[in-house]
C-alpha atoms as a PDB file:
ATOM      1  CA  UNK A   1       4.833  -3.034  -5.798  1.00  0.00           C
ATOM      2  CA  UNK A   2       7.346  -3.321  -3.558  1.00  0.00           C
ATOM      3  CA  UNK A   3       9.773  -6.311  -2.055  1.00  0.00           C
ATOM      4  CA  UNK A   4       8.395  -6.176   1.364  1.00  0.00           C
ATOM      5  CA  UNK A   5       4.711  -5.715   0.234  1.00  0.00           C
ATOM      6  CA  UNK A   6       5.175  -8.771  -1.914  1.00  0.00           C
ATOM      7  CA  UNK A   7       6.840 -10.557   1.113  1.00  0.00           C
ATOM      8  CA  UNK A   8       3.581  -9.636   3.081  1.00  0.00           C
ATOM      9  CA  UNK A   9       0.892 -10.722   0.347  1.00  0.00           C
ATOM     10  CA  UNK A  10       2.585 -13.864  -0.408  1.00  0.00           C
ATOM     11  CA  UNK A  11       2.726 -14.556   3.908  1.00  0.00           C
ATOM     12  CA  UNK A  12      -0.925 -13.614   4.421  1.00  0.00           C
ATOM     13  CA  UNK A  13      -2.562 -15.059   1.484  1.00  0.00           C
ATOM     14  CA  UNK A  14      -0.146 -17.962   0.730  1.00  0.00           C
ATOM     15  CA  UNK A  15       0.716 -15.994  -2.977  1.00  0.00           C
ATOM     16  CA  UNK A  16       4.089 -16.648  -4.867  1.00  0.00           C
ATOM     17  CA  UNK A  17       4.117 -14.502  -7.693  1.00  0.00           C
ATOM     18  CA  UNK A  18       6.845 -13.067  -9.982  1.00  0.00           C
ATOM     19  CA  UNK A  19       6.333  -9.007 -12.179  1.00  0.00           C
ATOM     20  CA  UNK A  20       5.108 -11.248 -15.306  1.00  0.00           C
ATOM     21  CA  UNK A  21       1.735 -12.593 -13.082  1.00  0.00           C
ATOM     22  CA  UNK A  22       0.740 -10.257 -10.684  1.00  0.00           C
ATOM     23  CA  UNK A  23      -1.992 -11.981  -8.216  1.00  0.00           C
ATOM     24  CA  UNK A  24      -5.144 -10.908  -8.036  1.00  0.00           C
ATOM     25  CA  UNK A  25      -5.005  -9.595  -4.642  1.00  0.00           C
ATOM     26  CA  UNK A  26      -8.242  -9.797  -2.095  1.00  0.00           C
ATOM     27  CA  UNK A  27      -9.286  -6.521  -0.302  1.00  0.00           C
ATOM     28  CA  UNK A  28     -11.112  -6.579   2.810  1.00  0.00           C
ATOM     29  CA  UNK A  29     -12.921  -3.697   3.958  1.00  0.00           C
ATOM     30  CA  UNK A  30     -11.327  -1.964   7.068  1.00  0.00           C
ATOM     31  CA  UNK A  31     -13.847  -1.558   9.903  1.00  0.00           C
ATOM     32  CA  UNK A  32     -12.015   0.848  12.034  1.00  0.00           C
ATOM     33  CA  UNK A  33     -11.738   3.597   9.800  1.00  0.00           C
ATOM     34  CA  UNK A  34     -13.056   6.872  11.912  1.00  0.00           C
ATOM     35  CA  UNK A  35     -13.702   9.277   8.359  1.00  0.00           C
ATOM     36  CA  UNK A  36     -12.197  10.824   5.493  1.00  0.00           C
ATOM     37  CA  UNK A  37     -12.191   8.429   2.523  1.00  0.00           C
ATOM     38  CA  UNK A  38     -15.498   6.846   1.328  1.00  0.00           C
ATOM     39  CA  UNK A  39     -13.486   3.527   0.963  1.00  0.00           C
ATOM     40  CA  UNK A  40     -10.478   2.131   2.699  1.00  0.00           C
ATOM     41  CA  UNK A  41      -9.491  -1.836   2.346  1.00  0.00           C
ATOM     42  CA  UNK A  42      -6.927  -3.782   3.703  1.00  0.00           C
ATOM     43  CA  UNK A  43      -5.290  -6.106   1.847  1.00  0.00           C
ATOM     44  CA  UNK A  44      -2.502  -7.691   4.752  1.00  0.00           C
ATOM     45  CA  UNK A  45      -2.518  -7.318   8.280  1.00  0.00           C
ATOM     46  CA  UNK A  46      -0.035  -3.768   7.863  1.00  0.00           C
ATOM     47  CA  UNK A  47      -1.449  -2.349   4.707  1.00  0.00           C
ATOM     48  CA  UNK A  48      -4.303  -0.181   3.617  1.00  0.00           C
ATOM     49  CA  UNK A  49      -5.677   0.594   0.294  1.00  0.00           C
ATOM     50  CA  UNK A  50      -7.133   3.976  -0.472  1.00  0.00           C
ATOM     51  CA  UNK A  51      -8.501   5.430  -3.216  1.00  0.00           C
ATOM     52  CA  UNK A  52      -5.924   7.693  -5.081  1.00  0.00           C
ATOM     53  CA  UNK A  53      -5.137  11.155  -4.279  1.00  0.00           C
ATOM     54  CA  UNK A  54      -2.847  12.601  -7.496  1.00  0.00           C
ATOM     55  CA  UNK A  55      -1.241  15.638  -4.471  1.00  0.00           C
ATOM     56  CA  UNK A  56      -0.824  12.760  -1.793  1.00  0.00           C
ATOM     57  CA  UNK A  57       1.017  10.046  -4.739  1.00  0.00           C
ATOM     58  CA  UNK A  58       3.201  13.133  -5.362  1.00  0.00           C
ATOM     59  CA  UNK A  59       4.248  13.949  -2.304  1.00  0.00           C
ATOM     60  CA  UNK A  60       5.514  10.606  -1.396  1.00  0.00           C
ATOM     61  CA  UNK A  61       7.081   9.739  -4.181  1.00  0.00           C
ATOM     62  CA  UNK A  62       8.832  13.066  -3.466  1.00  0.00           C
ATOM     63  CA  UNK A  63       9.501  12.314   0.193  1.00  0.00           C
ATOM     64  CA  UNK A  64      11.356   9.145  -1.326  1.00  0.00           C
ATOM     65  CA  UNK A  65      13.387  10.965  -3.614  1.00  0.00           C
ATOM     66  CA  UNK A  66      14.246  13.793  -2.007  1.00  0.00           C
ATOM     67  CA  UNK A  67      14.101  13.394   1.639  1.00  0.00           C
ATOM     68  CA  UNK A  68      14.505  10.119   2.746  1.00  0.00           C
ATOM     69  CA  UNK A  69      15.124  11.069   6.199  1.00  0.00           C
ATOM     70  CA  UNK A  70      11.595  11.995   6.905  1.00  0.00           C
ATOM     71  CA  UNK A  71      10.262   8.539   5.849  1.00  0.00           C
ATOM     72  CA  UNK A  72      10.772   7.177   9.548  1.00  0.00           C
ATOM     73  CA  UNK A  73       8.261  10.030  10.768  1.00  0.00           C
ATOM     74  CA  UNK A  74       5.273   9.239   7.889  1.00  0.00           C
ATOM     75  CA  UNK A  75       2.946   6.370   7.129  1.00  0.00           C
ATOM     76  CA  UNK A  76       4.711   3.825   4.992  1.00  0.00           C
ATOM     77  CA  UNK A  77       4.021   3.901   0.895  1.00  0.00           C
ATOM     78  CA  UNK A  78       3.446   1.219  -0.541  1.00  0.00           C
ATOM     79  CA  UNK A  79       2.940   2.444  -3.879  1.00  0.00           C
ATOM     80  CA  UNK A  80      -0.082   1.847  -6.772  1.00  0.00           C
ATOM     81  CA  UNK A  81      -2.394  -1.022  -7.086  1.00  0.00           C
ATOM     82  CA  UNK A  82      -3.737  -0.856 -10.423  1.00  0.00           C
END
């Protein structure tokens, strides 16, 4: 998980956590989604949780490592909740 989504848990939900205890963190189901998934939560006010898609977790991982430009002109990653 990353600095900034840490930052943001820890704000919203009052959380201060280090890697060694990882919160267990509260999802709330997001009432404006329009379609696609069969289950989208948020989890602050600026992130979403979705279920994993294996082609989608590749691609931004690759968009991270290999073209970091483009990042400004996608939706943010955030990474894996497991």
């Amino acid at each position: 998980m990353s600095d900034a989504v840490e930052g943001d848990i820890a704000r919203d939900f009052g959380f201060n956590f280090s890697q060694e205890s990882l919160p267990h963190i509260p999802l709330r189901p997001f009432r404006n989604q329009v379609g696609g998934h069969n289950a989208i939560y948020k989890f602050t006010k600026r992130a979403v949780c979705k279920p994993l898609v294996s082609r989608e977790n590749l691609f931004y991982e690759a968009v991270e490592r290999e073209a970091p430009p483009l990042l400004d002109f996608i939706p943010r990653y955030l990474g894996v909740m497991l």
